[in-house]
N, C-alpha and C. Protein backbone atom coordinates (compact mmCIF):
# COMPACT_ATOMS: atom_id res chain seq x y z
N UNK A 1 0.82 -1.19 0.00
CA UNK A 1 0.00 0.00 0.00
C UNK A 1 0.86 1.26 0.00
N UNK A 2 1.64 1.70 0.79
CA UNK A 2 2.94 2.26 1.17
C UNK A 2 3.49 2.61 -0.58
N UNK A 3 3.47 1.20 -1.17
CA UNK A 3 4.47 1.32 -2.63
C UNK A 3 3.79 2.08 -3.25
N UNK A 4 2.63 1.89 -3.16
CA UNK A 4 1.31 2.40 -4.17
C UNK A 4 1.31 3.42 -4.27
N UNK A 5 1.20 4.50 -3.25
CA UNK A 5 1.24 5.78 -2.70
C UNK A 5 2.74 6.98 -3.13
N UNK A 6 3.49 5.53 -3.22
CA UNK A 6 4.54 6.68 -3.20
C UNK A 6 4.53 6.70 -4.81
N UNK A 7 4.38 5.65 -5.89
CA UNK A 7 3.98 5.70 -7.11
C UNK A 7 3.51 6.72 -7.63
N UNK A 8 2.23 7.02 -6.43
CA UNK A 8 1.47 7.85 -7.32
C UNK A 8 1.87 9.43 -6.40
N UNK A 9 2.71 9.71 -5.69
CA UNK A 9 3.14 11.09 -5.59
C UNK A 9 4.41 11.08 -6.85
N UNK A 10 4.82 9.93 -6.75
CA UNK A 10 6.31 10.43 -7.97
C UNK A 10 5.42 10.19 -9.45
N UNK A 11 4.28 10.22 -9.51
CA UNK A 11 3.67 10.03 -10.86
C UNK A 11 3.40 12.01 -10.79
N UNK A 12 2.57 12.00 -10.23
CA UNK A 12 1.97 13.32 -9.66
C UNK A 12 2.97 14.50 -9.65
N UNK A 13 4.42 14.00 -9.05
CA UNK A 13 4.97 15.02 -9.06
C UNK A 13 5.83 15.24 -10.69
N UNK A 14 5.98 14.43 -11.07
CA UNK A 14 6.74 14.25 -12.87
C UNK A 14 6.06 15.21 -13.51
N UNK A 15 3.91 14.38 -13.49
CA UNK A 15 3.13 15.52 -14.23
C UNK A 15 3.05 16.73 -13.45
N UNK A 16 3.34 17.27 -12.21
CA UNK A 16 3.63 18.48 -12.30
C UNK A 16 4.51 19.64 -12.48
N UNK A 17 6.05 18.82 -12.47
CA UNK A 17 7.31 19.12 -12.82
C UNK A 17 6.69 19.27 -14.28
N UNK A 18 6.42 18.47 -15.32
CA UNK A 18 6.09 18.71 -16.76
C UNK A 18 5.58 19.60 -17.29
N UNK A 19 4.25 19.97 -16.20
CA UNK A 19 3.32 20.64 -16.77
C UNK A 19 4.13 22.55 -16.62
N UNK A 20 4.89 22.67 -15.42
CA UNK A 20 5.30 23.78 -14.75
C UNK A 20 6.52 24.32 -16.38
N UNK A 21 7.25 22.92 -16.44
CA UNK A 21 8.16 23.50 -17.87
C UNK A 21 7.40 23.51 -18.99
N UNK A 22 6.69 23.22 -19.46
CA UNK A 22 6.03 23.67 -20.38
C UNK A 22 5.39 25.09 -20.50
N UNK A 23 4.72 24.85 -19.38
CA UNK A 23 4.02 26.05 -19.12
C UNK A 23 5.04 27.69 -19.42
N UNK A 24 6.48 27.47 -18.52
CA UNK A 24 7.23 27.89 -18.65
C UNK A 24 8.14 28.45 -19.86
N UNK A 25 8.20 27.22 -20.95
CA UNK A 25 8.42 27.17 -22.66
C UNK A 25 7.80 28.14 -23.42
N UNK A 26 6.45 27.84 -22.96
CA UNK A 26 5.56 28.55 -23.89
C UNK A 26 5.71 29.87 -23.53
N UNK A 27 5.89 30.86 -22.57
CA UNK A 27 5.96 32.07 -21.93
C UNK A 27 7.44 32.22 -22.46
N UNK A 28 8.52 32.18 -22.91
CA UNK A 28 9.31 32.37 -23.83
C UNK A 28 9.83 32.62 -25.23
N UNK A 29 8.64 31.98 -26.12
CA UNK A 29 8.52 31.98 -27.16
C UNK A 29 7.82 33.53 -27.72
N UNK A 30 8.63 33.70 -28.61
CA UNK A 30 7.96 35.50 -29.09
C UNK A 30 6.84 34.97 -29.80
N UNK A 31 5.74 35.69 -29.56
CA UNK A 31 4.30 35.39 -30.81
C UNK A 31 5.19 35.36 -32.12
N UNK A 32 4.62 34.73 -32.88
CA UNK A 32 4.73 33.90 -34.56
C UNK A 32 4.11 35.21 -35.04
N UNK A 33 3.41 36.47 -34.43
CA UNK A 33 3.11 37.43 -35.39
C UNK A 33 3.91 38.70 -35.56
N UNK A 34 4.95 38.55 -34.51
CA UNK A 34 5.47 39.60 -34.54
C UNK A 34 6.96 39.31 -35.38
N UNK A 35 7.28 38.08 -35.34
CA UNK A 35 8.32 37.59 -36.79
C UNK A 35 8.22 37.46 -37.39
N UNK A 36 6.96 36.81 -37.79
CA UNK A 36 5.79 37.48 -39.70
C UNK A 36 6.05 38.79 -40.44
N UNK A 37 5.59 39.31 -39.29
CA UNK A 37 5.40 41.13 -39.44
C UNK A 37 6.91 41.29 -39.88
N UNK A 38 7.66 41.09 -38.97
CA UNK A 38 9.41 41.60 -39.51
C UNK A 38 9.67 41.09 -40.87
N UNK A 39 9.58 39.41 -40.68
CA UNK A 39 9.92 39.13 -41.97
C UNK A 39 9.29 39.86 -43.43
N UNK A 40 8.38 39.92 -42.73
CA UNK A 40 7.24 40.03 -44.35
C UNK A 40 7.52 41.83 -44.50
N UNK A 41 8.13 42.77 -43.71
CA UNK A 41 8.57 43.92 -43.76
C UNK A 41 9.77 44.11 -44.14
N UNK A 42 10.86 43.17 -44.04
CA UNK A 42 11.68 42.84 -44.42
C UNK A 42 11.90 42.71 -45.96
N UNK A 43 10.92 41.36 -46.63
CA UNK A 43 11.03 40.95 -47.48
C UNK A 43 10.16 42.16 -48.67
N UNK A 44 9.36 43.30 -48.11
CA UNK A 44 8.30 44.47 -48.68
C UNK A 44 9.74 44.91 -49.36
N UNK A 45 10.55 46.01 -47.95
CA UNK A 45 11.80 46.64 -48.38
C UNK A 45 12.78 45.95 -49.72
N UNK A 46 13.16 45.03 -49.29
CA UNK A 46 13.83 43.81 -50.29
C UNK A 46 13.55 44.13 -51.81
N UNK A 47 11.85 43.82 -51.85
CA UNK A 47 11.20 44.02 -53.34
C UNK A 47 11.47 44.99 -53.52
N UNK A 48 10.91 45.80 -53.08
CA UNK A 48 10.27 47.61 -53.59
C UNK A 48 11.84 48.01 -53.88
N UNK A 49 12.70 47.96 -53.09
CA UNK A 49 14.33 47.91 -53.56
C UNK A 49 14.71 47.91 -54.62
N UNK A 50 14.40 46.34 -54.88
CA UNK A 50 15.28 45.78 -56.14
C UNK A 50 14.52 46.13 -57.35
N UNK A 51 13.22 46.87 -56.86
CA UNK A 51 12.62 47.43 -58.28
C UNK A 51 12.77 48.47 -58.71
N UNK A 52 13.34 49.61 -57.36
CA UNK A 52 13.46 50.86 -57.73
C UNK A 52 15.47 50.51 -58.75
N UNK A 53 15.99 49.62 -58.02
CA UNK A 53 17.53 50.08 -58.58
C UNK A 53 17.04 48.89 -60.25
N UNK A 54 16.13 48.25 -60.50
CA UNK A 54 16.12 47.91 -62.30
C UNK A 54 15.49 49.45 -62.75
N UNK A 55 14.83 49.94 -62.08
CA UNK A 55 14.42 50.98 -62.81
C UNK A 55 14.74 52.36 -62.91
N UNK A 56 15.82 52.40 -61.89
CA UNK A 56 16.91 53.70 -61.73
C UNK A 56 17.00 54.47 -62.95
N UNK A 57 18.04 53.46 -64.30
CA UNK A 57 18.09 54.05 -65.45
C UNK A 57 17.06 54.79 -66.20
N UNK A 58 15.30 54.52 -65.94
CA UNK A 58 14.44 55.15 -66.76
C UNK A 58 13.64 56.14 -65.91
N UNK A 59 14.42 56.57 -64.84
CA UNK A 59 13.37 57.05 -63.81
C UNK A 59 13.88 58.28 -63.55
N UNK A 60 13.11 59.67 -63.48
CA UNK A 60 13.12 61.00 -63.81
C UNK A 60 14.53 61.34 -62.84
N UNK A 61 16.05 62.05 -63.28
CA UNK A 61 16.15 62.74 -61.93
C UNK A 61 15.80 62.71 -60.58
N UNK A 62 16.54 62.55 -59.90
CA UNK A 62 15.94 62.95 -58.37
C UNK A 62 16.60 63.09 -57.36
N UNK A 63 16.38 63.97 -56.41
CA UNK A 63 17.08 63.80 -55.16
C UNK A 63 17.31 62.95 -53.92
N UNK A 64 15.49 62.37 -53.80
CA UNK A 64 15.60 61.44 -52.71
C UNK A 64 14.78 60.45 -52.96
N UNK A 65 14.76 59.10 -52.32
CA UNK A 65 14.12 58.26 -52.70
C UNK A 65 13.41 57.19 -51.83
N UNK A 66 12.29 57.07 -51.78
CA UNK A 66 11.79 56.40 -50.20
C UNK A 66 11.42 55.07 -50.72
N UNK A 67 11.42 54.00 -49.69
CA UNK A 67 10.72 52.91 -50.19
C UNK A 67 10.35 52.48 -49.33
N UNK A 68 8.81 52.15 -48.90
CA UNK A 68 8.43 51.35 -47.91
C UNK A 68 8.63 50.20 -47.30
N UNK A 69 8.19 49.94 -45.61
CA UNK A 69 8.36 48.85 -45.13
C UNK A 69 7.15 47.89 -44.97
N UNK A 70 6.01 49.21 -45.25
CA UNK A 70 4.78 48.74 -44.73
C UNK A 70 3.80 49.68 -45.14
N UNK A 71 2.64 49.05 -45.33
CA UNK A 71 1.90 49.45 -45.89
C UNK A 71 0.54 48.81 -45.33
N UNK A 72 -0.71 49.95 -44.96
CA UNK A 72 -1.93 49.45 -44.54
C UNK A 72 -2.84 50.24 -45.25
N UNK A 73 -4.19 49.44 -45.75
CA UNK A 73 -5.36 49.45 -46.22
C UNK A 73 -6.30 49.90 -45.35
N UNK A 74 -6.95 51.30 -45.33
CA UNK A 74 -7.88 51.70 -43.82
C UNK A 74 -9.46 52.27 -44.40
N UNK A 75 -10.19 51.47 -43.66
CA UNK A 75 -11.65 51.82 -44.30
C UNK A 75 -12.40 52.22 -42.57
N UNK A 76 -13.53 52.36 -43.02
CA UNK A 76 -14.29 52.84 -41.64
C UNK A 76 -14.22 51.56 -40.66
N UNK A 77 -13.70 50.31 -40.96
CA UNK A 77 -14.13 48.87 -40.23
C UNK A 77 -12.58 48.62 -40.36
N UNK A 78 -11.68 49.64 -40.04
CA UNK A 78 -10.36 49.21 -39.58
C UNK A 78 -9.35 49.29 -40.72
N UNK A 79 -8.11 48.74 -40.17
CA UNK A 79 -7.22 48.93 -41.16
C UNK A 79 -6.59 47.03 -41.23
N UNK A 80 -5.85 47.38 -42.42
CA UNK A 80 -5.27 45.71 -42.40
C UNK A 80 -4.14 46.18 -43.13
N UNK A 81 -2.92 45.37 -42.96
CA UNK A 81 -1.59 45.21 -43.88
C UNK A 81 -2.24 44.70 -45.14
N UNK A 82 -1.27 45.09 -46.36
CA UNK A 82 -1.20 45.18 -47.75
C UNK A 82 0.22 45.11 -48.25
N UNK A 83 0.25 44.56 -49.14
CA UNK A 83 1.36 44.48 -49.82
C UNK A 83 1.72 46.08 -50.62
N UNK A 84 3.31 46.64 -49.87
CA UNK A 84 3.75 47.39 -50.39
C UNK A 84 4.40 47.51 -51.78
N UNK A 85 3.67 48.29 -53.01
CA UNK A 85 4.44 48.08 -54.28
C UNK A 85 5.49 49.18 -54.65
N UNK A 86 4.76 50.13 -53.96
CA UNK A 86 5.21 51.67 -54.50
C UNK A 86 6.40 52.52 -54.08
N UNK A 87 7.08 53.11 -54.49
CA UNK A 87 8.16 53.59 -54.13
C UNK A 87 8.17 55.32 -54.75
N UNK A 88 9.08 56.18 -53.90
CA UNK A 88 8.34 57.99 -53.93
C UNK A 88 9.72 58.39 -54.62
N UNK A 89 9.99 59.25 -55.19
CA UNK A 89 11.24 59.97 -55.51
C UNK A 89 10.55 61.77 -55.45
N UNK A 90 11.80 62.44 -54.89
CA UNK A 90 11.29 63.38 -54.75
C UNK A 90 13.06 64.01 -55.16
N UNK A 91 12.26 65.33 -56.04
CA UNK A 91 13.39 66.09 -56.60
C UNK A 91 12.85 67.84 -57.44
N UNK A 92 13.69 68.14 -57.94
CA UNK A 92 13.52 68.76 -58.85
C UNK A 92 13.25 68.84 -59.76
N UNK A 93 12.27 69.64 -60.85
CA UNK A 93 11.90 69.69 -62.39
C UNK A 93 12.72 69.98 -62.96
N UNK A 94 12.58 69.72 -64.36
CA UNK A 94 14.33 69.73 -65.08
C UNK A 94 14.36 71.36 -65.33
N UNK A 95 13.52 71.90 -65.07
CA UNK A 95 13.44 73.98 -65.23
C UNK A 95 14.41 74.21 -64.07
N UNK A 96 13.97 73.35 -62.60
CA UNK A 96 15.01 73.36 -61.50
C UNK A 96 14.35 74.50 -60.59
N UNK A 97 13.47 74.97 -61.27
CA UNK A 97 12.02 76.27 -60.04
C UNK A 97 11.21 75.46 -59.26
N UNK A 98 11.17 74.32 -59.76
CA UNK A 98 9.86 73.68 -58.60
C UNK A 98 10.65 72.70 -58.28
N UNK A 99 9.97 71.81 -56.93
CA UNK A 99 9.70 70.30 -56.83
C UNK A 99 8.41 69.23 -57.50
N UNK A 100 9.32 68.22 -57.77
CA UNK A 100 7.96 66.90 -57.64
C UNK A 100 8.12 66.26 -56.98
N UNK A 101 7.22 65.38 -56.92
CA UNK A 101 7.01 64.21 -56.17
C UNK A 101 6.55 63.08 -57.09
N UNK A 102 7.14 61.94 -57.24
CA UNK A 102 7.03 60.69 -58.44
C UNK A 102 6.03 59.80 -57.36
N UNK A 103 5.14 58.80 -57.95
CA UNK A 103 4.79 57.72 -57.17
C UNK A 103 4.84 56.87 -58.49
N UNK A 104 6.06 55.67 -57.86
CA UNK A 104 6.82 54.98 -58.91
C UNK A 104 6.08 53.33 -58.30
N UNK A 105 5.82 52.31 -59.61
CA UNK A 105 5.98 51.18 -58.95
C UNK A 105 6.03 50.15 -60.97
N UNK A 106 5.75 49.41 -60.89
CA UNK A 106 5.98 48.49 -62.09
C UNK A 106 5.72 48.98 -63.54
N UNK A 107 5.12 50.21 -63.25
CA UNK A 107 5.11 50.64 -64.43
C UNK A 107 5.26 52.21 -64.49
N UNK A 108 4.68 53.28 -65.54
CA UNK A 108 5.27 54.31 -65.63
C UNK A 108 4.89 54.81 -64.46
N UNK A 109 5.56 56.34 -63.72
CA UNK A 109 6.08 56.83 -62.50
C UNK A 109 4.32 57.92 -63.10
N UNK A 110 3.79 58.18 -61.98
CA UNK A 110 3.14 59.34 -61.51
C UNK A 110 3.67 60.28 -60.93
N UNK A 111 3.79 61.46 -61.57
CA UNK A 111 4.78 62.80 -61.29
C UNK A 111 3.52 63.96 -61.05
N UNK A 112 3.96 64.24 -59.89
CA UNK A 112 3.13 65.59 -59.43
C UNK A 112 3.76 66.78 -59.15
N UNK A 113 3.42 68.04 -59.66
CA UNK A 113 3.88 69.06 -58.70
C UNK A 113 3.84 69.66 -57.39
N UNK A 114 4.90 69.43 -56.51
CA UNK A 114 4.17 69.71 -55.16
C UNK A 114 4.99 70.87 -54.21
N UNK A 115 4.24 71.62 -53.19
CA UNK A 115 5.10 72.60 -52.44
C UNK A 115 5.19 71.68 -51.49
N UNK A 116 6.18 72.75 -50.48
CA UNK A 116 7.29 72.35 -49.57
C UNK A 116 6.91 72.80 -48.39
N UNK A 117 6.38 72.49 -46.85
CA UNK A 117 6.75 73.28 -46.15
C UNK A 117 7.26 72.49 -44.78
N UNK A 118 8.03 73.50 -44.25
CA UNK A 118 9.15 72.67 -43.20
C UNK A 118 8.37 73.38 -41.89
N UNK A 119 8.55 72.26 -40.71
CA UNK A 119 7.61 72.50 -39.41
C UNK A 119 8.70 71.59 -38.62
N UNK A 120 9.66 72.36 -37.90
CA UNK A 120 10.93 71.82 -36.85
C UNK A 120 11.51 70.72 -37.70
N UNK A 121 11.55 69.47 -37.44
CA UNK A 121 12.45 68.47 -38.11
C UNK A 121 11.73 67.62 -39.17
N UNK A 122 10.38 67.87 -39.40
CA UNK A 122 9.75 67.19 -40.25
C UNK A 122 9.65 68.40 -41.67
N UNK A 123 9.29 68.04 -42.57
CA UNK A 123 9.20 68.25 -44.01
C UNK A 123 7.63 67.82 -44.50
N UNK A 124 7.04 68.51 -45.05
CA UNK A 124 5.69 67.98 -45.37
C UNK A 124 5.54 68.02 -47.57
N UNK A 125 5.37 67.26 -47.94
CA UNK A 125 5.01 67.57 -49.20
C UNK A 125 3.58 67.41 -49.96
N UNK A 126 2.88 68.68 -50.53
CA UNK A 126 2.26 68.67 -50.95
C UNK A 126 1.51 68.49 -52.06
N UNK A 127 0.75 67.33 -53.17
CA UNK A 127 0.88 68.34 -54.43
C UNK A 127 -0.02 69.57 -54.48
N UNK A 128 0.49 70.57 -55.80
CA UNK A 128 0.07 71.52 -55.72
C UNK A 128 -1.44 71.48 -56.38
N UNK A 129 -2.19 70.46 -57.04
CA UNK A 129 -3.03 70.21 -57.24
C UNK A 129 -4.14 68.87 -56.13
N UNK A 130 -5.30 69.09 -56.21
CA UNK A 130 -5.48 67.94 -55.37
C UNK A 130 -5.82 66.58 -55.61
N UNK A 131 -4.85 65.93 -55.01
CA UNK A 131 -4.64 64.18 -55.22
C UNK A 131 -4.99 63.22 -54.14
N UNK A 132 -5.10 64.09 -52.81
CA UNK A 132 -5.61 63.40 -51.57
C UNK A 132 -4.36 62.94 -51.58
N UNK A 133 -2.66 63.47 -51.61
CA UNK A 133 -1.88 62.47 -50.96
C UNK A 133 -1.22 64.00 -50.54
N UNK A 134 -0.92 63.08 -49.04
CA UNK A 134 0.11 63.45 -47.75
C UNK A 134 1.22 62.94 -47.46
N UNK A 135 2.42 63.54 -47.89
CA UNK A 135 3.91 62.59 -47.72
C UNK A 135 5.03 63.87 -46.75
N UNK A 136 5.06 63.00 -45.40
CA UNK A 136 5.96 63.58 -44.68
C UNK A 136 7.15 63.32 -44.26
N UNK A 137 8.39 63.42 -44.08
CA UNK A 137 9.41 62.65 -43.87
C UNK A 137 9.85 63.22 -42.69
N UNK A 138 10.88 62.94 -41.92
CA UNK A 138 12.25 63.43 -40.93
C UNK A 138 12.95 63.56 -41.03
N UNK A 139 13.27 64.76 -41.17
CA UNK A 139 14.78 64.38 -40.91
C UNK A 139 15.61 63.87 -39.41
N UNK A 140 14.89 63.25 -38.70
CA UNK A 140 15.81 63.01 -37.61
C UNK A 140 16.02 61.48 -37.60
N UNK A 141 15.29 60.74 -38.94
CA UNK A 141 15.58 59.21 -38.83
C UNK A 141 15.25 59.04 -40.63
N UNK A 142 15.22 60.18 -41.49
CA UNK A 142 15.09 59.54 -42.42
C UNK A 142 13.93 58.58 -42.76
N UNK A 143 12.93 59.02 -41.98
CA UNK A 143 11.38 58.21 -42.06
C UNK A 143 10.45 58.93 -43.20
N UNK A 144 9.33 58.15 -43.21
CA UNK A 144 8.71 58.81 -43.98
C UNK A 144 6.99 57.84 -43.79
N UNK A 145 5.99 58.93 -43.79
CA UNK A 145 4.73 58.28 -43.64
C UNK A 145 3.85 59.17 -44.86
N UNK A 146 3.55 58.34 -46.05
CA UNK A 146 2.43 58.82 -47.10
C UNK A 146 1.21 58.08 -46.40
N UNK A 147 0.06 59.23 -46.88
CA UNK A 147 -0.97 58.61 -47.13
C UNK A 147 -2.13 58.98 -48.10
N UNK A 148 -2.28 58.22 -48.65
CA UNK A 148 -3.60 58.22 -50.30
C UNK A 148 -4.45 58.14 -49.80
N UNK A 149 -5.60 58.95 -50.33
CA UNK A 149 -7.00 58.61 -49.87
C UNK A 149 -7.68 58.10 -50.49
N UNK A 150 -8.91 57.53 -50.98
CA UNK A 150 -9.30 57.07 -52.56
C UNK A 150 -10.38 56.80 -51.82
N UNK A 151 -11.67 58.47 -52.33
CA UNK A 151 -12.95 58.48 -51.59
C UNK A 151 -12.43 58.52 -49.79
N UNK A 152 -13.13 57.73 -49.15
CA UNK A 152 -13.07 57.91 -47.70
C UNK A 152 -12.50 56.58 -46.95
N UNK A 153 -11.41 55.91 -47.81
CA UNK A 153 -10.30 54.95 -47.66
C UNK A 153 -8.84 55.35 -47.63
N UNK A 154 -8.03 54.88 -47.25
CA UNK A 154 -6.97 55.62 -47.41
C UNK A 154 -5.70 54.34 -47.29
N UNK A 155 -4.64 54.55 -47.92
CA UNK A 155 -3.25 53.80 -47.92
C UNK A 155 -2.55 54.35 -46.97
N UNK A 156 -2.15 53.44 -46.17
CA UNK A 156 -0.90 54.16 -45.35
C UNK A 156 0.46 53.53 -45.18
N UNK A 157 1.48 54.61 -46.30
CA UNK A 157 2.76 53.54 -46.11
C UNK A 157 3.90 54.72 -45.35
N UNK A 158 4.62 53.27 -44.49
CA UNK A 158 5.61 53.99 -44.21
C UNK A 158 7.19 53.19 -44.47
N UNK A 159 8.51 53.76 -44.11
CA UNK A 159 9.36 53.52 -44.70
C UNK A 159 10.58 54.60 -44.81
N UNK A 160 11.32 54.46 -45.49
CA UNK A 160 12.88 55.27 -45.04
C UNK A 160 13.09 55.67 -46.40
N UNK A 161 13.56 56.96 -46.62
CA UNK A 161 14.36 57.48 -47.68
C UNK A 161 15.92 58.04 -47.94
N UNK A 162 16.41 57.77 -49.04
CA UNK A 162 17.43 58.02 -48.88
C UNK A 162 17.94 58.62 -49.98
N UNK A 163 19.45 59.74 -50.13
CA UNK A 163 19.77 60.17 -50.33
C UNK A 163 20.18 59.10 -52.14
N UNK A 164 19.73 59.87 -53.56
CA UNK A 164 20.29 59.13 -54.61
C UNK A 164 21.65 59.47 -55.03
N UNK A 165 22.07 58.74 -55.24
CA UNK A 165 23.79 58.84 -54.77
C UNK A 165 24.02 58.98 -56.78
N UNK A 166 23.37 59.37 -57.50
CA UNK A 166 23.56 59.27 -58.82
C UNK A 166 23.27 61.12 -59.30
């Protein structure tokens, strides 16, 4: 009887030693959504990249050049991630009096005219006609957040720009 007993505390205590490391395992592990998110932000930058430098050679002048990490789809019932295609160049007209603003992606570039105005370390660009797009950058990290509206929806990408070294 004695044997029996002690069986079943060293049974008892195994499954609770087991259950305690597991329990423990699982409270270690980073959520599977927040290494999605990187990767798949990761792999956005990657593309939108390697599309802006095949298309460097046919693509207007420019001074700076952003490419997203991320990109969200926002309606009245929330927002959701989207696949980032698009990539911004922002520069001068070949007159060299104004700025544009390009919205570049697989095929020909959308070129707008837009003003400039500076508010402490951020930069805001406008076009000078209305397109419903808002593109602001930093200069204190080289960020940058557009957003499109289309009707009472809107794109929201963000992402880093950088200096075209050409």
């Amino acid at each position: 009887m004695q044997n029996d007993k002690n069986i079943t505390i060293a049974v008892l205590a195994i499954l609770l030693l087991g259950s305690l490391y597991f329990n423990f395992q699982s409270k270690l592990e980073v959520p599977s959504d927040g290494n999605a998110q990187q990767v798949e932000q990761t792999d956005t930058l990657t593309s939108v990249t390697n599309l802006y430098n095949q298309m460097l050679p046919s693509l207007p002048p420019h001074d700076l050049y952003c490419v997203p990490s991320a990109k969200s789809y926002c309606t009245v019932d929330g927002c959701k991630d989207v696949e980032a295609k698009v990539f911004v160049l922002l520069g001068r007209n070949q007159n060299r009096d104004s700025l544009f603003m390009a919205r570049c992606d697989n095929q020909p570039c959308d070129i707008y005219d837009v003003n400039l105005s500076q508010s402490g370390e951020f930069t805001t660009f406008e076009t000078k006609e209305p397109h419903g797009i808002l593109f602001r950058t930093s200069n204190l990290d080289q960020s940058y957040v557009e957003v499109v509206t289309l009707g009472t929806e809107s794109f929201i990408s963000n992402g880093f720009c950088s200096q075209n070294k050409i």
